[in-house]
PDB file of N, CA and C in Angstrom:
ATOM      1  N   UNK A   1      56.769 142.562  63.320  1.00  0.00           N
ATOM      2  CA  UNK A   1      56.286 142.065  64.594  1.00  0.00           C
ATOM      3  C   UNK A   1      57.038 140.804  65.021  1.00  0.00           C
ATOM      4  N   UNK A   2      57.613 139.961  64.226  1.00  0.00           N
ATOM      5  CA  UNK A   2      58.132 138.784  64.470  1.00  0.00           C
ATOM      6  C   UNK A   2      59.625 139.085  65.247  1.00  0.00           C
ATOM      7  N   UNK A   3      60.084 140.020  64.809  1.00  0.00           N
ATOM      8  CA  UNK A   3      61.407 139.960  65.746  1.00  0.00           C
ATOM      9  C   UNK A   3      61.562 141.529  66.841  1.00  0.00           C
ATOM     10  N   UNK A   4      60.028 141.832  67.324  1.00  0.00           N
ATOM     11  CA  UNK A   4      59.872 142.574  68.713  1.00  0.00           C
ATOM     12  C   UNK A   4      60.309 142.028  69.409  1.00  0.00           C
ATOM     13  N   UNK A   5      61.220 142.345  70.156  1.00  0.00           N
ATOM     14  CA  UNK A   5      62.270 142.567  71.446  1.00  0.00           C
ATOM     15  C   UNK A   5      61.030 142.376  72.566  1.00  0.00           C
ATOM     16  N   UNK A   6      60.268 142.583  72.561  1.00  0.00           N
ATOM     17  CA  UNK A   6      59.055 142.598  73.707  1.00  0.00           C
ATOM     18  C   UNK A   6      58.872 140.371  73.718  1.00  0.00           C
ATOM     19  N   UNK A   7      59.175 139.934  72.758  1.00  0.00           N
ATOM     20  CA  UNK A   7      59.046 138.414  72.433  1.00  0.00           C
ATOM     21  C   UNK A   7      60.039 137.676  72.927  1.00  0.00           C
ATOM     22  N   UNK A   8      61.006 138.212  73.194  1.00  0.00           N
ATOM     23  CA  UNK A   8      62.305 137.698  73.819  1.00  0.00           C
ATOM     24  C   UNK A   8      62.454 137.708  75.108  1.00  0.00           C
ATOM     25  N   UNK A   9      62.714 136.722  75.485  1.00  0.00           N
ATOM     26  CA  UNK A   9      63.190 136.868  76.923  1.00  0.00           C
ATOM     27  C   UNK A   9      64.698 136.156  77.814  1.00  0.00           C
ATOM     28  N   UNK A  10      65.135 136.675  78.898  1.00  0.00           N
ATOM     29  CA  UNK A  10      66.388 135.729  78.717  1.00  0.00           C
ATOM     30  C   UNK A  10      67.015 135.792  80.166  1.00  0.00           C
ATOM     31  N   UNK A  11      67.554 134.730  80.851  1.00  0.00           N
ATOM     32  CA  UNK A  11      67.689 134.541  81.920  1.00  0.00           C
ATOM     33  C   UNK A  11      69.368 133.902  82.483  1.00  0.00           C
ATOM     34  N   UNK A  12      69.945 134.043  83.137  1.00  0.00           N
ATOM     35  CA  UNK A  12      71.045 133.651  83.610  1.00  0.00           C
ATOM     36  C   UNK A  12      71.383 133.029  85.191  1.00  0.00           C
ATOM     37  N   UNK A  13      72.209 132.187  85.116  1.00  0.00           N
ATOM     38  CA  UNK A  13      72.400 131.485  85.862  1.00  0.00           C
ATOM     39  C   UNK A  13      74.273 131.015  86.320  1.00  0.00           C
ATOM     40  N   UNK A  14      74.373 130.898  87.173  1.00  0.00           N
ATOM     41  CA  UNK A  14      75.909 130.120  87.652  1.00  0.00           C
ATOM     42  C   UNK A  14      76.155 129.317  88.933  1.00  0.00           C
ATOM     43  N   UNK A  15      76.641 128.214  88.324  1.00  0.00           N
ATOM     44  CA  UNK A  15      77.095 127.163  89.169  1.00  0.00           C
ATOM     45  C   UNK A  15      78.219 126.803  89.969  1.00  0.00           C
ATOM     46  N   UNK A  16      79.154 126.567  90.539  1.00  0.00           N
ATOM     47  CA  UNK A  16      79.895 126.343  90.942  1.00  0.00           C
ATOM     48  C   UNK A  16      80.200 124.986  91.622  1.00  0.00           C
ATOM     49  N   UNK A  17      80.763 124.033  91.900  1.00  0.00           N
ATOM     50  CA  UNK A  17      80.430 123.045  93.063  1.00  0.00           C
ATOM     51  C   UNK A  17      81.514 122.287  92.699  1.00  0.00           C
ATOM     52  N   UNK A  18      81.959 121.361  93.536  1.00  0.00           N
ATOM     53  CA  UNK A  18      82.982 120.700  94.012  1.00  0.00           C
ATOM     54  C   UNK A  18      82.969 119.389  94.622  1.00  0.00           C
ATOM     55  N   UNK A  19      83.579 117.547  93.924  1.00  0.00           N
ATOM     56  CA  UNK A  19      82.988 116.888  94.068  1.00  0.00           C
ATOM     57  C   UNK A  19      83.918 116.048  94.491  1.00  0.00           C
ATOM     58  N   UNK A  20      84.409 115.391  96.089  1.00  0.00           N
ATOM     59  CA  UNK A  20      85.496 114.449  96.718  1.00  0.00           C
ATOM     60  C   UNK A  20      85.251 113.013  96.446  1.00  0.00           C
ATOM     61  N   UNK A  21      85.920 112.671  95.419  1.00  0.00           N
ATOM     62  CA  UNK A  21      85.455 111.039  96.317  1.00  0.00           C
ATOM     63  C   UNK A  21      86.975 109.972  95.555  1.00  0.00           C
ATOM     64  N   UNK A  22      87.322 108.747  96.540  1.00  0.00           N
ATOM     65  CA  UNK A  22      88.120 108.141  96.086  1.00  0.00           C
ATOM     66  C   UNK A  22      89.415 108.512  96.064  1.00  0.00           C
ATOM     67  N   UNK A  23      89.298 109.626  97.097  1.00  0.00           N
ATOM     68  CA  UNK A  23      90.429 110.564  97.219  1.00  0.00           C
ATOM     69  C   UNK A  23      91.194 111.419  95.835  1.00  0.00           C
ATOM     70  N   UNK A  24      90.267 111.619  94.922  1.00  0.00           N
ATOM     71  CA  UNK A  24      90.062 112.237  94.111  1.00  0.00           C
ATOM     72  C   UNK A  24      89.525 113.978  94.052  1.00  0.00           C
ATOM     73  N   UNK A  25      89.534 114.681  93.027  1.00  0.00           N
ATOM     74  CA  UNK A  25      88.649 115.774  93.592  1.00  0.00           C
ATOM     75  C   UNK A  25      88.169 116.489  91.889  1.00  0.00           C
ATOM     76  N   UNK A  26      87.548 117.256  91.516  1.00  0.00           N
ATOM     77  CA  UNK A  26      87.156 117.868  90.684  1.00  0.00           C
ATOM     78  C   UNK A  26      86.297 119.515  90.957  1.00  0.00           C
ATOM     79  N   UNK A  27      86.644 120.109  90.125  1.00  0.00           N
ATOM     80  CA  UNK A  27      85.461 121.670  90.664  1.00  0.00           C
ATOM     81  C   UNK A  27      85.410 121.887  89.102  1.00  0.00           C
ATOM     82  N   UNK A  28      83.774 122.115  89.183  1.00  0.00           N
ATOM     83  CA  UNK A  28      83.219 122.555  87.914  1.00  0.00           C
ATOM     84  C   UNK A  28      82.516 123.885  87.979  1.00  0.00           C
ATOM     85  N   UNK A  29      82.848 124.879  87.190  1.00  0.00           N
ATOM     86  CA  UNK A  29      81.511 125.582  86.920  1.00  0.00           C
ATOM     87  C   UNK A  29      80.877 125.983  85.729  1.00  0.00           C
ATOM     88  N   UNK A  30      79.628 126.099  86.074  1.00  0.00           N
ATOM     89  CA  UNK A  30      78.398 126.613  84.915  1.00  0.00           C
ATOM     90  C   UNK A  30      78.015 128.022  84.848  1.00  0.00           C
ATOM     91  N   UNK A  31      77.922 128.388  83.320  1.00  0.00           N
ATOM     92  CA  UNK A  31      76.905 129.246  83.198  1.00  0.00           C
ATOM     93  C   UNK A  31      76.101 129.442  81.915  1.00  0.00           C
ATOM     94  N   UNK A  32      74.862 129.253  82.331  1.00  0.00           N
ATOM     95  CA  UNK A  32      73.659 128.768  81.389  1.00  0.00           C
ATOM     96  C   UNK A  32      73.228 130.303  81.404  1.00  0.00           C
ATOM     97  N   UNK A  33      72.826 130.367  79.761  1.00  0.00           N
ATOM     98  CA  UNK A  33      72.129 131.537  79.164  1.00  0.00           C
ATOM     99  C   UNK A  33      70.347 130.547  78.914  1.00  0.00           C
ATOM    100  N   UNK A  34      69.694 130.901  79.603  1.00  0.00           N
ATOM    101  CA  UNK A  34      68.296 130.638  79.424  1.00  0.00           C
ATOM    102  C   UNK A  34      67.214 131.276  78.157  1.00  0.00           C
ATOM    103  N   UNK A  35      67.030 131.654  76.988  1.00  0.00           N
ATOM    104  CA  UNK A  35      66.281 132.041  76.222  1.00  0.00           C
ATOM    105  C   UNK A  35      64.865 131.572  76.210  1.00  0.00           C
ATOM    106  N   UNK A  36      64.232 132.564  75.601  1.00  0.00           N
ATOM    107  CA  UNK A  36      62.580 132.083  75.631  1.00  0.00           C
ATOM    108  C   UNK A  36      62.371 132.870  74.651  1.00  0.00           C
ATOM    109  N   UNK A  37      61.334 132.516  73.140  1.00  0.00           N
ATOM    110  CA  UNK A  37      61.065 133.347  72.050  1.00  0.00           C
ATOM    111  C   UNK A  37      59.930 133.001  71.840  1.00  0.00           C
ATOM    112  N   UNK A  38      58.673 134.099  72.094  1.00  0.00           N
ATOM    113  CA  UNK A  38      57.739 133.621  71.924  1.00  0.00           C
ATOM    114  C   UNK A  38      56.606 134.064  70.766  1.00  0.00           C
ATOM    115  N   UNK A  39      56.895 132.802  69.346  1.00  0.00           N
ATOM    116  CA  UNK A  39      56.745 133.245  68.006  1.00  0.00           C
ATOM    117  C   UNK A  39      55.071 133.601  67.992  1.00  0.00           C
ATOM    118  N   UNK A  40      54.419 133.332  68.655  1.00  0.00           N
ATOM    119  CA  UNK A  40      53.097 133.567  68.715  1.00  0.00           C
ATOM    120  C   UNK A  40      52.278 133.538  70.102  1.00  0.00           C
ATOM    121  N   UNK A  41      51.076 133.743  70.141  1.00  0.00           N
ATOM    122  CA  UNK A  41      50.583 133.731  71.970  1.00  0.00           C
ATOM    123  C   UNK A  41      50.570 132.543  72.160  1.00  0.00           C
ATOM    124  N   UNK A  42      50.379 131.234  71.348  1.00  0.00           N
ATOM    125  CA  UNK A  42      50.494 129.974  71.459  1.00  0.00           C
ATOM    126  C   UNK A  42      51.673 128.949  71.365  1.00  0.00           C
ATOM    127  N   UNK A  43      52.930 129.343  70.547  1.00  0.00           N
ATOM    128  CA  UNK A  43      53.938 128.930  70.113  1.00  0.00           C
ATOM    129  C   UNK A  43      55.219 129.747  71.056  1.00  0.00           C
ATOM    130  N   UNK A  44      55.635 129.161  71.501  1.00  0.00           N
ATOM    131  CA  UNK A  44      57.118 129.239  71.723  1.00  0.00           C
ATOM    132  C   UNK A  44      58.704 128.297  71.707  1.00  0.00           C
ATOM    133  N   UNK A  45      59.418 129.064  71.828  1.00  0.00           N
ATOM    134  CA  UNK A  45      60.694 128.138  71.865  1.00  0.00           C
ATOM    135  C   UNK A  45      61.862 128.572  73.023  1.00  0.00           C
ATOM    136  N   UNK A  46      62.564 127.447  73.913  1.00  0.00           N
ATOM    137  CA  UNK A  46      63.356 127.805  74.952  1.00  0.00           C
ATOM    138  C   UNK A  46      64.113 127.178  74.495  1.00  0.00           C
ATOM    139  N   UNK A  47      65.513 127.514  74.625  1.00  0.00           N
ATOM    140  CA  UNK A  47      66.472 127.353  74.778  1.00  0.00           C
ATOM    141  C   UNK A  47      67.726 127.732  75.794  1.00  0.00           C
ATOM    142  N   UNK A  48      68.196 126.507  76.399  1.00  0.00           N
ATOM    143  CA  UNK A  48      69.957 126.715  77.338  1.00  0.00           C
ATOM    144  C   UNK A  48      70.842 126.539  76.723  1.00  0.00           C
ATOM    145  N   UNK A  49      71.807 127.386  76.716  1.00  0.00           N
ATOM    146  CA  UNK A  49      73.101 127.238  76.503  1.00  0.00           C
ATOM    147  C   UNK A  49      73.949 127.259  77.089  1.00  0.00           C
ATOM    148  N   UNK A  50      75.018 126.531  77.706  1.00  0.00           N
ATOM    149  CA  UNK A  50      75.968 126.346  79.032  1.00  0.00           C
ATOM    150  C   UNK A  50      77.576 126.252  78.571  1.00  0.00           C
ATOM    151  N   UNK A  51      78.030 127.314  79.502  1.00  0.00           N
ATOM    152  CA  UNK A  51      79.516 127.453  79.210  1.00  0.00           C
ATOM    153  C   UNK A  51      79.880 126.693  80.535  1.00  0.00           C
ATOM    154  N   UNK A  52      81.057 125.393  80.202  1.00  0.00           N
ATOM    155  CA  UNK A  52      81.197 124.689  81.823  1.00  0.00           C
ATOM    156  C   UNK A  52      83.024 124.619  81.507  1.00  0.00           C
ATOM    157  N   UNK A  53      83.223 125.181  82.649  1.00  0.00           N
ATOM    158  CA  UNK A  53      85.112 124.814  82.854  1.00  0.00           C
ATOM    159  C   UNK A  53      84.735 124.102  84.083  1.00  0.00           C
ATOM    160  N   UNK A  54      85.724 123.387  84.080  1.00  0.00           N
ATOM    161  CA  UNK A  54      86.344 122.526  85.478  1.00  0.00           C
ATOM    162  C   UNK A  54      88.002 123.317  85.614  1.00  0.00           C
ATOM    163  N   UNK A  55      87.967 124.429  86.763  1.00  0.00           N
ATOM    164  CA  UNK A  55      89.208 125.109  87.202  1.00  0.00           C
ATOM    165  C   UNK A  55      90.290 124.356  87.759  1.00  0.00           C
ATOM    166  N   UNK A  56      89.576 122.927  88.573  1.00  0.00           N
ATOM    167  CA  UNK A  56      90.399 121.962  88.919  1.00  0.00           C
ATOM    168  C   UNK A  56      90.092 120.281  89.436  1.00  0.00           C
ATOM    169  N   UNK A  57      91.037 119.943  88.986  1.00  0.00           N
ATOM    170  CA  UNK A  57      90.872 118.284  88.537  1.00  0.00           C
ATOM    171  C   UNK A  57      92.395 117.421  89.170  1.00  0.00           C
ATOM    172  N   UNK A  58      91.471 116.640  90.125  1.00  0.00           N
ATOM    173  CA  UNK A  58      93.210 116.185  90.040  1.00  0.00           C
ATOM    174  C   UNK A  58      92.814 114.925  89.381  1.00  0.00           C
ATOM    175  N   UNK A  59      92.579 114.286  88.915  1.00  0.00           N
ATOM    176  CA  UNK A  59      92.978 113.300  87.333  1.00  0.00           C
ATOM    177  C   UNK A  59      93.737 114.417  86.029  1.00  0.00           C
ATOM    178  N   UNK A  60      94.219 115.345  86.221  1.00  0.00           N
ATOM    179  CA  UNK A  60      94.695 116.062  85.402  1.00  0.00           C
ATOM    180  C   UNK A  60      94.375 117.289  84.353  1.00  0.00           C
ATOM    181  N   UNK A  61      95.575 117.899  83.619  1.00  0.00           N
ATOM    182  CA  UNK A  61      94.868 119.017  82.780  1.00  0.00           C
ATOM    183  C   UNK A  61      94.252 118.561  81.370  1.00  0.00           C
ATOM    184  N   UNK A  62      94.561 117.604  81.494  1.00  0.00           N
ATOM    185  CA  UNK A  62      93.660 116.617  80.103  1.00  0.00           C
ATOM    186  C   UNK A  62      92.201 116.836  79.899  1.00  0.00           C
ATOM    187  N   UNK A  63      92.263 116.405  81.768  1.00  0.00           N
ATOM    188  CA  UNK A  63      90.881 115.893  82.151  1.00  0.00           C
ATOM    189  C   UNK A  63      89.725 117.198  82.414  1.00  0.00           C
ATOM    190  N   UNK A  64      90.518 118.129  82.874  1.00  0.00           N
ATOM    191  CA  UNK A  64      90.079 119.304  82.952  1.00  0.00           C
ATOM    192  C   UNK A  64      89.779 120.052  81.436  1.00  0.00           C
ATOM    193  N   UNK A  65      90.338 119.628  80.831  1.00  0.00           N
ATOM    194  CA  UNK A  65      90.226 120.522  78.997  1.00  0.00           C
ATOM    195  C   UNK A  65      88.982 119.767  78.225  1.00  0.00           C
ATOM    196  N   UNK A  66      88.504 118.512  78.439  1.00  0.00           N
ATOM    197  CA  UNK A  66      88.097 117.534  78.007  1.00  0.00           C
ATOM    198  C   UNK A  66      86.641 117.618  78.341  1.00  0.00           C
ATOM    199  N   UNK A  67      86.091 118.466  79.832  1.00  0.00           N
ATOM    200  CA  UNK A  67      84.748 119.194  80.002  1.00  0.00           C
ATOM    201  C   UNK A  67      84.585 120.249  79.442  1.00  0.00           C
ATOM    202  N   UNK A  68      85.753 121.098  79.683  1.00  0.00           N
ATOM    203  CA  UNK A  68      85.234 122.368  79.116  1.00  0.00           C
ATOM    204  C   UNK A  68      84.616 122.673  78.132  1.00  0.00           C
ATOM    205  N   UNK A  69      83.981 123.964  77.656  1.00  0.00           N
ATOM    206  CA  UNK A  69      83.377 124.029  76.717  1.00  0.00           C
ATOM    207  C   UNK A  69      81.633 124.340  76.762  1.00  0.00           C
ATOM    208  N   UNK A  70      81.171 124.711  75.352  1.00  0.00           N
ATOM    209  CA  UNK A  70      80.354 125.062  75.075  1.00  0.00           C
ATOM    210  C   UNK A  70      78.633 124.401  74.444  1.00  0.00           C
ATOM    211  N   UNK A  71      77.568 124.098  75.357  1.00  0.00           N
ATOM    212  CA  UNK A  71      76.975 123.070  75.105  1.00  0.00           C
ATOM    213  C   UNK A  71      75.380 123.786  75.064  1.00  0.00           C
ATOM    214  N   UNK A  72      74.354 122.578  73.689  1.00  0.00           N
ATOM    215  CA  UNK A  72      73.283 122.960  74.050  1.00  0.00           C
ATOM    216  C   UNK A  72      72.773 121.958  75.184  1.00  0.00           C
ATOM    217  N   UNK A  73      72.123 122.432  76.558  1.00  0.00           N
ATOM    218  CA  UNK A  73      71.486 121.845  77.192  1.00  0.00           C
ATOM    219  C   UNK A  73      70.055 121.507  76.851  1.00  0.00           C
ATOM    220  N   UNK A  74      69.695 122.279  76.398  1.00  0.00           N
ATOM    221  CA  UNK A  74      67.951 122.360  76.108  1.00  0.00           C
ATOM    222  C   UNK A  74      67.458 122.837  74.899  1.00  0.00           C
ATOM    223  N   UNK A  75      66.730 122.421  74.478  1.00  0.00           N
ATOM    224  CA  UNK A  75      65.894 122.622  73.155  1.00  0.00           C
ATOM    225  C   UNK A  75      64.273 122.056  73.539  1.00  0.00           C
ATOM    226  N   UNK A  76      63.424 123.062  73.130  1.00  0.00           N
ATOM    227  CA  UNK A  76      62.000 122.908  73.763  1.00  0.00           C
ATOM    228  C   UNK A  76      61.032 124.044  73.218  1.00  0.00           C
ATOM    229  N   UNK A  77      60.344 123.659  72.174  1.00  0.00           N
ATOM    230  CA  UNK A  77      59.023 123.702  71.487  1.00  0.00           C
ATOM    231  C   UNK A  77      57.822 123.687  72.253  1.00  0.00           C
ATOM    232  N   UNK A  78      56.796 124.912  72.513  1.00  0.00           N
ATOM    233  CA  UNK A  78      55.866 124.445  73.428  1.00  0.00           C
ATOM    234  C   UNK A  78      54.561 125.160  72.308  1.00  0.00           C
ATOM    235  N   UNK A  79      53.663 124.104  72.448  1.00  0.00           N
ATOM    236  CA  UNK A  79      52.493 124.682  71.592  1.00  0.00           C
ATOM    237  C   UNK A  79      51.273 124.588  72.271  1.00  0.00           C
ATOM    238  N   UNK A  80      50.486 125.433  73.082  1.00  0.00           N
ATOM    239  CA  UNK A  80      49.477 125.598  73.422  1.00  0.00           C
ATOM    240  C   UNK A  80      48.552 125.743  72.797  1.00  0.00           C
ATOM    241  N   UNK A  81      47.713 124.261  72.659  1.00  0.00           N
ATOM    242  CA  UNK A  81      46.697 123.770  72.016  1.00  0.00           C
ATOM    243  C   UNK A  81      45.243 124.855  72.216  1.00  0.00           C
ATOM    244  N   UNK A  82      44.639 124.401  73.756  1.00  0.00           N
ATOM    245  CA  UNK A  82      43.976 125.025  74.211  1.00  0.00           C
ATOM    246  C   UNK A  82      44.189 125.615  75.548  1.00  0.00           C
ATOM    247  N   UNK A  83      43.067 125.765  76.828  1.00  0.00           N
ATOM    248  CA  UNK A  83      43.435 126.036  78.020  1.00  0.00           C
ATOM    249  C   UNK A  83      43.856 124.888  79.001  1.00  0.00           C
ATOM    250  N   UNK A  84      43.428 123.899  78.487  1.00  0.00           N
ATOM    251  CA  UNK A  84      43.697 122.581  78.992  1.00  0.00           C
ATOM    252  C   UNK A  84      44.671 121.720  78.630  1.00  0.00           C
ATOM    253  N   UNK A  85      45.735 121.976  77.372  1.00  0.00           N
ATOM    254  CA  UNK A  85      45.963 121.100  76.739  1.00  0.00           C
ATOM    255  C   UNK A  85      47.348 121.857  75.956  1.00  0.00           C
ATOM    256  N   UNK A  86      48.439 121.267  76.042  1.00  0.00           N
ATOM    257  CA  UNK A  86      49.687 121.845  75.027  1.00  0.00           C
ATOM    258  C   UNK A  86      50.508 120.374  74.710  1.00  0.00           C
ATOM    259  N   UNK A  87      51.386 120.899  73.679  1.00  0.00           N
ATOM    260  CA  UNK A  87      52.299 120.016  73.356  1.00  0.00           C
ATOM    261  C   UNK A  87      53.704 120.064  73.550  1.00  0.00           C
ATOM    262  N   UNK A  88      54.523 119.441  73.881  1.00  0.00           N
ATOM    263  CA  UNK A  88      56.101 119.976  74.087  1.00  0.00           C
ATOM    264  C   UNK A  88      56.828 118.726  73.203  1.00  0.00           C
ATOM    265  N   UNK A  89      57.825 119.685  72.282  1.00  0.00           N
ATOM    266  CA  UNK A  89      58.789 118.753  71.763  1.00  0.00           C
ATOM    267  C   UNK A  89      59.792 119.102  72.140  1.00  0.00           C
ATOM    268  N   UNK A  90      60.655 118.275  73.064  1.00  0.00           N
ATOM    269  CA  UNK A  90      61.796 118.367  73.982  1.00  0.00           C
ATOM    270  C   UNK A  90      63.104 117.537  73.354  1.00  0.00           C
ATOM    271  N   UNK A  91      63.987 118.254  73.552  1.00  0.00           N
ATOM    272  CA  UNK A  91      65.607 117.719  73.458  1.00  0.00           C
ATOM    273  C   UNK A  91      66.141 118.027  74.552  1.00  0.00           C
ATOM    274  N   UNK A  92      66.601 117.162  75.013  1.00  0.00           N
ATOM    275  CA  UNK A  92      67.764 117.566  75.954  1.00  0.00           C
ATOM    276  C   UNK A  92      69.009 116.929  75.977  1.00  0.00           C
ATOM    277  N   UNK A  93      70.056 117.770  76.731  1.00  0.00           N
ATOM    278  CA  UNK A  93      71.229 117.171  76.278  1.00  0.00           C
ATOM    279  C   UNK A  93      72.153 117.159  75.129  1.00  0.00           C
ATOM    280  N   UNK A  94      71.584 118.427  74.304  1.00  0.00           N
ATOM    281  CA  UNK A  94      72.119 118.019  72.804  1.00  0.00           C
ATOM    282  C   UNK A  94      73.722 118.628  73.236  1.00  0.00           C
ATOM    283  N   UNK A  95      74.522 118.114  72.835  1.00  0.00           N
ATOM    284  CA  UNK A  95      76.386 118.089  73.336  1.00  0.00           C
ATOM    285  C   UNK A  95      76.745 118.658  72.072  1.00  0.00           C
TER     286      UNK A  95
END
């Protein structure tokens, strides 16, 4: 029962966007894999994971190699106490 496929869940997402300033320029994009595992009716765990290139940079291809890459965004524990009441142990940002 612990690793039913019915417990899993999973979501996707993509970013794109493009940022002027200082007569500068940069374009980044994202794409976050969203997970959700839910170890019991009370217990679960989410997790993001984000693939980000920057296609173009004018500070250079340094600068562009130096985002890229593969990151945890989110880490998140949720424990539903009662109907009123849960707990969340949150990370974010983990690089």
């Amino acid at each position: 029962n612990f690793l039913n496929p019915n417990n899993f869940e999973m979501s996707h997402s993509v970013n794109m966007s493009y940022s002027a300033f200082g007569g500068n320029g940069i374009a980044l994009s994202t794409y976050t894999n969203s997970m959700m595992f839910h170890f019991t009716e009370n217990l679960n765990l989410e997790i993001d994971a984000s693939a980000v290139a920057s296609p173009y940079s004018s500070f250079g291809e340094e600068h562009q190699k130096s985002i890229g890459g593969i990151y945890l965004t989110r880490a998140q524990l949720n424990y539903k106490i009662s109907d009123n009441s849960n707990i969340c142990f949150l990370k974010v940002g983990l690089f």
